[in-house]
C-alpha atoms as a PDB file:
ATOM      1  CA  UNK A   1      -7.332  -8.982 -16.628  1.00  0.00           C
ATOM      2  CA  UNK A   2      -3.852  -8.690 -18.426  1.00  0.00           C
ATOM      3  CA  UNK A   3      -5.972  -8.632 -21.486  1.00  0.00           C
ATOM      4  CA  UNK A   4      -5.380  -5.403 -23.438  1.00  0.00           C
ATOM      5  CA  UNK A   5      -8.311  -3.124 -21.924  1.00  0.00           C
ATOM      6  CA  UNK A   6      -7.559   0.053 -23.816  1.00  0.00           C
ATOM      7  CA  UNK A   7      -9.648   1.934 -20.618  1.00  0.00           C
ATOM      8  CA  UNK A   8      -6.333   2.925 -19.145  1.00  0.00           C
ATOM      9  CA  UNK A   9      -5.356   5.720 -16.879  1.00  0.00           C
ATOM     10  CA  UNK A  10      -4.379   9.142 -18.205  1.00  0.00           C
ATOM     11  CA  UNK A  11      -0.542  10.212 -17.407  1.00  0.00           C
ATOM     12  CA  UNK A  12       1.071   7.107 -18.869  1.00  0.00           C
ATOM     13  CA  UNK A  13      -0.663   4.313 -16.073  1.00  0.00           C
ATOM     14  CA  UNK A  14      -1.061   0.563 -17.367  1.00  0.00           C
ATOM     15  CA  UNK A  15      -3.315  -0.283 -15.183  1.00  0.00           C
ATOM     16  CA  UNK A  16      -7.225  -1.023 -16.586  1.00  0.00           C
ATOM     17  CA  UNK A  17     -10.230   0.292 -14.842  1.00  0.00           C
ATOM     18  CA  UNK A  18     -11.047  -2.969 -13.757  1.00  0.00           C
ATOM     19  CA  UNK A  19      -7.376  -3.377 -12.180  1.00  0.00           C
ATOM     20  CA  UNK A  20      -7.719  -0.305 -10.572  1.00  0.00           C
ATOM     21  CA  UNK A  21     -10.652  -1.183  -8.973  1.00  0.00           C
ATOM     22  CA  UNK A  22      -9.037  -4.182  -7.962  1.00  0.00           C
ATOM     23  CA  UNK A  23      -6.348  -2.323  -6.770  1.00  0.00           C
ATOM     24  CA  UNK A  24      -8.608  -0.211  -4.686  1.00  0.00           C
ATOM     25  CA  UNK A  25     -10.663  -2.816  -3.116  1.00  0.00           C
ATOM     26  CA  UNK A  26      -7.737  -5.001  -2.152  1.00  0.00           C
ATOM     27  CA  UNK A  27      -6.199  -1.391  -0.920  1.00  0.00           C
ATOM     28  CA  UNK A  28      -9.357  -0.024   0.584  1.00  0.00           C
ATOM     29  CA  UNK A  29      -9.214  -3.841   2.764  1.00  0.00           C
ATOM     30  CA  UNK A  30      -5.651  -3.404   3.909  1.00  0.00           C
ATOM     31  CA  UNK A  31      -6.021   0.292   4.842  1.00  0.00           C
ATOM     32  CA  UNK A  32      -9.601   0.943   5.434  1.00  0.00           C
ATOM     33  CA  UNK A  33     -11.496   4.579   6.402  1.00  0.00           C
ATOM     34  CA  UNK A  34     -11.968   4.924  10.163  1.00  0.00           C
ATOM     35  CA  UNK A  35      -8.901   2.484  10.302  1.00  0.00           C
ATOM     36  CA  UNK A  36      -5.996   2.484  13.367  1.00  0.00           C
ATOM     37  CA  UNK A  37      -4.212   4.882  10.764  1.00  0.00           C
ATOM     38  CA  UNK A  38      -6.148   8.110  10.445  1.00  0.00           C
ATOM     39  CA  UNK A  39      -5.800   7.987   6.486  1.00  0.00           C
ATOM     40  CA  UNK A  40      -7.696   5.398   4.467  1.00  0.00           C
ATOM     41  CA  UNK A  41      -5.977   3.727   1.355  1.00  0.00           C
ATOM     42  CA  UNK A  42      -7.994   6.163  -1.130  1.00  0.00           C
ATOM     43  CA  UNK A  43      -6.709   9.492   0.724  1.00  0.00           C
ATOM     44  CA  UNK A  44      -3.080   7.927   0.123  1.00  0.00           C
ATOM     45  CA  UNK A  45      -3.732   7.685  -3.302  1.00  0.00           C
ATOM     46  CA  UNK A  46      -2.284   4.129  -3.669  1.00  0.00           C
ATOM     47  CA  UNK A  47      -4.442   3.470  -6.746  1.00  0.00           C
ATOM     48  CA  UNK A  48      -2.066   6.216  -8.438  1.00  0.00           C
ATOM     49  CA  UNK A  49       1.103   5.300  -6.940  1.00  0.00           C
ATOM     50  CA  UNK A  50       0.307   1.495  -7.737  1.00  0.00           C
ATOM     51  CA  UNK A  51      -0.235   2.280 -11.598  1.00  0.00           C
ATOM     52  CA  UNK A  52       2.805   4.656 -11.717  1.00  0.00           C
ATOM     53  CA  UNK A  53       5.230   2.291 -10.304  1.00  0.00           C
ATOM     54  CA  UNK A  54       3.782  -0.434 -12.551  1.00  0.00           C
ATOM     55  CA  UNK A  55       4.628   2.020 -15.369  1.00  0.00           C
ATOM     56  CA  UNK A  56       7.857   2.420 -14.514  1.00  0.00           C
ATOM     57  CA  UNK A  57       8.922  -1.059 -13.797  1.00  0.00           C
ATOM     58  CA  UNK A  58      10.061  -3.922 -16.903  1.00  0.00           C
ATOM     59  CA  UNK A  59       7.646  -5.554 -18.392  1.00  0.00           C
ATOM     60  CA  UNK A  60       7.648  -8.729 -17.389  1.00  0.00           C
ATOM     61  CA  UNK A  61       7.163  -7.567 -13.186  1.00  0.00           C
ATOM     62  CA  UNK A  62       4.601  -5.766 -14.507  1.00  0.00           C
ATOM     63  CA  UNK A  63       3.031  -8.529 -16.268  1.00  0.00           C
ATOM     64  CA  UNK A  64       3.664 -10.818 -13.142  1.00  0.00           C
ATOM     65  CA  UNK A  65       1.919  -7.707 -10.869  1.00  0.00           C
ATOM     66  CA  UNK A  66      -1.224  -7.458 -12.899  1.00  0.00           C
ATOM     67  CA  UNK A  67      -1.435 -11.306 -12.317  1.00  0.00           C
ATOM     68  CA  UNK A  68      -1.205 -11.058  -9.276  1.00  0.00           C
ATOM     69  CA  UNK A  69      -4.178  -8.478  -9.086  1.00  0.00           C
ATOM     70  CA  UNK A  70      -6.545 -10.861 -10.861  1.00  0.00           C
ATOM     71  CA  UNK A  71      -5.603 -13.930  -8.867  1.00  0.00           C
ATOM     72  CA  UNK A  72      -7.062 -11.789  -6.017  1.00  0.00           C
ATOM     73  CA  UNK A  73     -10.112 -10.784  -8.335  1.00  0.00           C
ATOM     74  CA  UNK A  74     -11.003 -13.884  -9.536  1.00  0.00           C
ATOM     75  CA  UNK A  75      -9.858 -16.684  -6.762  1.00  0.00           C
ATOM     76  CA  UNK A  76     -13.043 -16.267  -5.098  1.00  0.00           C
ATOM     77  CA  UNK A  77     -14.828 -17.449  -7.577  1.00  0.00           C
ATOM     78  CA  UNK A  78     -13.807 -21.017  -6.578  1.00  0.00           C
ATOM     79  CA  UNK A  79     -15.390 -20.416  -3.063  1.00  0.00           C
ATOM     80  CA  UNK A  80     -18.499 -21.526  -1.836  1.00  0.00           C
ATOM     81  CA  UNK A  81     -20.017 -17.994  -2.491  1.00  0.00           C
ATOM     82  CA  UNK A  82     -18.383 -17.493  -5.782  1.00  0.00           C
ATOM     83  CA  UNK A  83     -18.078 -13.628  -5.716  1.00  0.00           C
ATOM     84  CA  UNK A  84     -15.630 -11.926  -7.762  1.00  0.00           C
ATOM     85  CA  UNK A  85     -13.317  -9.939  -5.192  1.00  0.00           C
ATOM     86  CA  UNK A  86     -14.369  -6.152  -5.671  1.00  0.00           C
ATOM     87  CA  UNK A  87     -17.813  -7.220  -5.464  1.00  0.00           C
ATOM     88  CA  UNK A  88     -17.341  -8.987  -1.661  1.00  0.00           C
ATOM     89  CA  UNK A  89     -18.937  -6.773   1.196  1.00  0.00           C
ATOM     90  CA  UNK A  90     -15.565  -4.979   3.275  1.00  0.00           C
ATOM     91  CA  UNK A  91     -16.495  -7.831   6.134  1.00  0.00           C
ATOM     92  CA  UNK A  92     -15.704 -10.944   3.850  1.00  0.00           C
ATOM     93  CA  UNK A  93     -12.965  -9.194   1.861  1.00  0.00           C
ATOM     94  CA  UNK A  94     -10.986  -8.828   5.378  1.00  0.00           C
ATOM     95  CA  UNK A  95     -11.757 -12.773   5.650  1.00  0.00           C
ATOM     96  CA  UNK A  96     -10.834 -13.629   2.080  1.00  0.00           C
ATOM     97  CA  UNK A  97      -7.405 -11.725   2.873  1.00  0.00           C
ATOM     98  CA  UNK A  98      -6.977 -12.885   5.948  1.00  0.00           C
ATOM     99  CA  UNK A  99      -7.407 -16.769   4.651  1.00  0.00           C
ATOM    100  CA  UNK A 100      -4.901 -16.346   2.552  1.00  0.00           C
ATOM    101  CA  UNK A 101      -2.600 -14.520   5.153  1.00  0.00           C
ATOM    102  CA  UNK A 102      -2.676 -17.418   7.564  1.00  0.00           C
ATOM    103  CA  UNK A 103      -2.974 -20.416   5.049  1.00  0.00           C
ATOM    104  CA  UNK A 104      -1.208 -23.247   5.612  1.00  0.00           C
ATOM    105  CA  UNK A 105      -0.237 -23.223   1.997  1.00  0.00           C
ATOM    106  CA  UNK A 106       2.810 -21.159   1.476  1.00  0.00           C
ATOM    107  CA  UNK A 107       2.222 -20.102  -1.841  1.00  0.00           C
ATOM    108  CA  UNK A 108      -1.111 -18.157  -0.948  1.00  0.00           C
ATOM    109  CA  UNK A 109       1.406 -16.376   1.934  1.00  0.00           C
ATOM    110  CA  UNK A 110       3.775 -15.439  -0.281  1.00  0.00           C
ATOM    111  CA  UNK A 111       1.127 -13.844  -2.367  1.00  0.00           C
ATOM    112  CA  UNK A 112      -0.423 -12.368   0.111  1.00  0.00           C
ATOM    113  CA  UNK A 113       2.745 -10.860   1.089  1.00  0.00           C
ATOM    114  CA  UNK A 114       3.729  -9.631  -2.317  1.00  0.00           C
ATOM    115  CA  UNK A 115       0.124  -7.997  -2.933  1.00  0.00           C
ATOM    116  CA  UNK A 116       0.364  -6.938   0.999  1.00  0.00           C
ATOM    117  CA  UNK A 117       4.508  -5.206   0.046  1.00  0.00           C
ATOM    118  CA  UNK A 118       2.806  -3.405  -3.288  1.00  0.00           C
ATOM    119  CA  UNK A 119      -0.362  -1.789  -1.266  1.00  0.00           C
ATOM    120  CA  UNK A 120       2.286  -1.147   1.861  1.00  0.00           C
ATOM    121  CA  UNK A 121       4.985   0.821  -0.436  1.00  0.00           C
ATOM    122  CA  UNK A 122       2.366   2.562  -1.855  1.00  0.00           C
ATOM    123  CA  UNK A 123       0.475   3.493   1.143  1.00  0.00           C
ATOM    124  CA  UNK A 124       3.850   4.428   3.103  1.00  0.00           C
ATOM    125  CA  UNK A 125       4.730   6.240   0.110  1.00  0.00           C
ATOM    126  CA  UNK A 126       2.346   8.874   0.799  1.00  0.00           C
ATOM    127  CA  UNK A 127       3.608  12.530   2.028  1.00  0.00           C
ATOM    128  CA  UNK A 128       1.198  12.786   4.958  1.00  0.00           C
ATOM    129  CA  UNK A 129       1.603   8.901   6.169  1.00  0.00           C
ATOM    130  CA  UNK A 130       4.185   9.589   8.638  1.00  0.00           C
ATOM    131  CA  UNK A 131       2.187  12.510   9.923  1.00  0.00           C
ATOM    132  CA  UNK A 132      -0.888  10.266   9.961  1.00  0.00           C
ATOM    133  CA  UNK A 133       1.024   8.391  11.924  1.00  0.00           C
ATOM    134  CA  UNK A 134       2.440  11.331  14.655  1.00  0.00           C
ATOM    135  CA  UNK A 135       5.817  11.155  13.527  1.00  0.00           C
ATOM    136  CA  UNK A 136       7.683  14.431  13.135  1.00  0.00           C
ATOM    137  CA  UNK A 137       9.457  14.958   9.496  1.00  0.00           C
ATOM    138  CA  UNK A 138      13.223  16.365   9.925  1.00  0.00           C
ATOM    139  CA  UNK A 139      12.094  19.816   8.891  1.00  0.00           C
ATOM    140  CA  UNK A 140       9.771  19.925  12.018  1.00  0.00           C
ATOM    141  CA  UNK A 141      12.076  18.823  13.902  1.00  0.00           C
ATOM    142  CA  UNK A 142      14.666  21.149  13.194  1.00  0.00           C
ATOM    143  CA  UNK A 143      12.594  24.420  13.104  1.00  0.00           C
ATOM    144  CA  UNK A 144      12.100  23.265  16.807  1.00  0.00           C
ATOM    145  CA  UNK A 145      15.621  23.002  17.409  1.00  0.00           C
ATOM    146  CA  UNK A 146      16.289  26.244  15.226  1.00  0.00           C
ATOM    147  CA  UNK A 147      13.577  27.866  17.888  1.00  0.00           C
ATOM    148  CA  UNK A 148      15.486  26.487  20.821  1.00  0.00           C
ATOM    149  CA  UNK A 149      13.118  23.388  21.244  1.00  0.00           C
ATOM    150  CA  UNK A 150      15.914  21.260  21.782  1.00  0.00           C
ATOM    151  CA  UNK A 151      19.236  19.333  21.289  1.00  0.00           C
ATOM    152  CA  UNK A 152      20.896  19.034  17.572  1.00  0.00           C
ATOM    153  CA  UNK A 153      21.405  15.370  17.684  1.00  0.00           C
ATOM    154  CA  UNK A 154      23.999  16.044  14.561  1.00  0.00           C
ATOM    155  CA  UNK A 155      26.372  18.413  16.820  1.00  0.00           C
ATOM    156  CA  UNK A 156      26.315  16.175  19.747  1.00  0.00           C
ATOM    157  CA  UNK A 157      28.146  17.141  22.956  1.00  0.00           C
ATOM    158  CA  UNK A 158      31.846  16.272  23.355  1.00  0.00           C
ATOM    159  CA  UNK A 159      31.579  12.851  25.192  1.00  0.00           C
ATOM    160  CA  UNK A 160      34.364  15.101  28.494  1.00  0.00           C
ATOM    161  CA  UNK A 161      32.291  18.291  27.963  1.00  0.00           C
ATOM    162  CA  UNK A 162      29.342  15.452  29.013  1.00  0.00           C
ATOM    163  CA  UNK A 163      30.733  14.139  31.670  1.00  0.00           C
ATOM    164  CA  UNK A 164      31.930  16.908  33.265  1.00  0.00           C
END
């Protein structure tokens, strides 16, 4: 996959079509629609954030990323069903990742947990995931306040004004 594929993204993005549908499976698997989180991996537009940040990072990360992306592609192909990743149905691409979450072999954790820190930061990264996730951004919270909703945390109370 690290091949030069000249099928890249517009806006400056390295990533290849095929990586990006790597990207989007392996995404798609981590944060799926109908999920615990309200917004689905595709509606947080990690593809996009993925290849951006992989644009704006040195080369040889970015090398060591795309590596990364294939292992996950193409490892499968060694299994008993050789299946290339993107082309597993969602049910055995939640038991391919979590295989290699709970191996006993720490280097498939620790790239697990590398591919699992990319898709997170780029998920999290989203404007509406806090939202998605009913927590209240600082401007909510102090139009509230502004409207008499409640304490300024930032002016707190003399500690004697309290206790008296």
């Amino acid at each position: 996959m690290p091949a030069r594929d000249h099928r890249q993204a517009a806006g400056g993005g390295v990533l290849t079509a095929r990586e990006r549908a790597v990207v989007d499976a392996i995404a798609q698997t981590i944060f799926p629609p109908g999920g615990a989180i309200p917004m689905d991996a595709r509606e947080a537009g990690v593809v996009e954030w993925v290849d951006r940040f992989l644009a704006s990072v040195p080369r040889q990360e970015r090398v060591l990323i795309r590596l990364m992306f294939a292992l996950f592609e193409l490892a499968p192909l060694a299994s008993p069903r050789p299946r290339p990743f993107t082309r597993m149905d969602p049910d055995r691409r939640r038991r391919w990742l979590a295989g290699w979450e709970q191996s006993r072999l720490m280097p498939r954790r620790t790239a697990f947990g590398a591919l699992r820190s990319v898709i997170l930061m780029a998920y999290a990264g989203h404007e509406g995931f806090e939202e998605a996730l009913g927590i209240d951004d600082g401007d909510r919270i102090l139009a509230r306040r502004r409207a008499g909703g409640g304490a300024d945390p930032s002016n707190p109370p003399d500690a004697r004004e309290a206790a008296s």
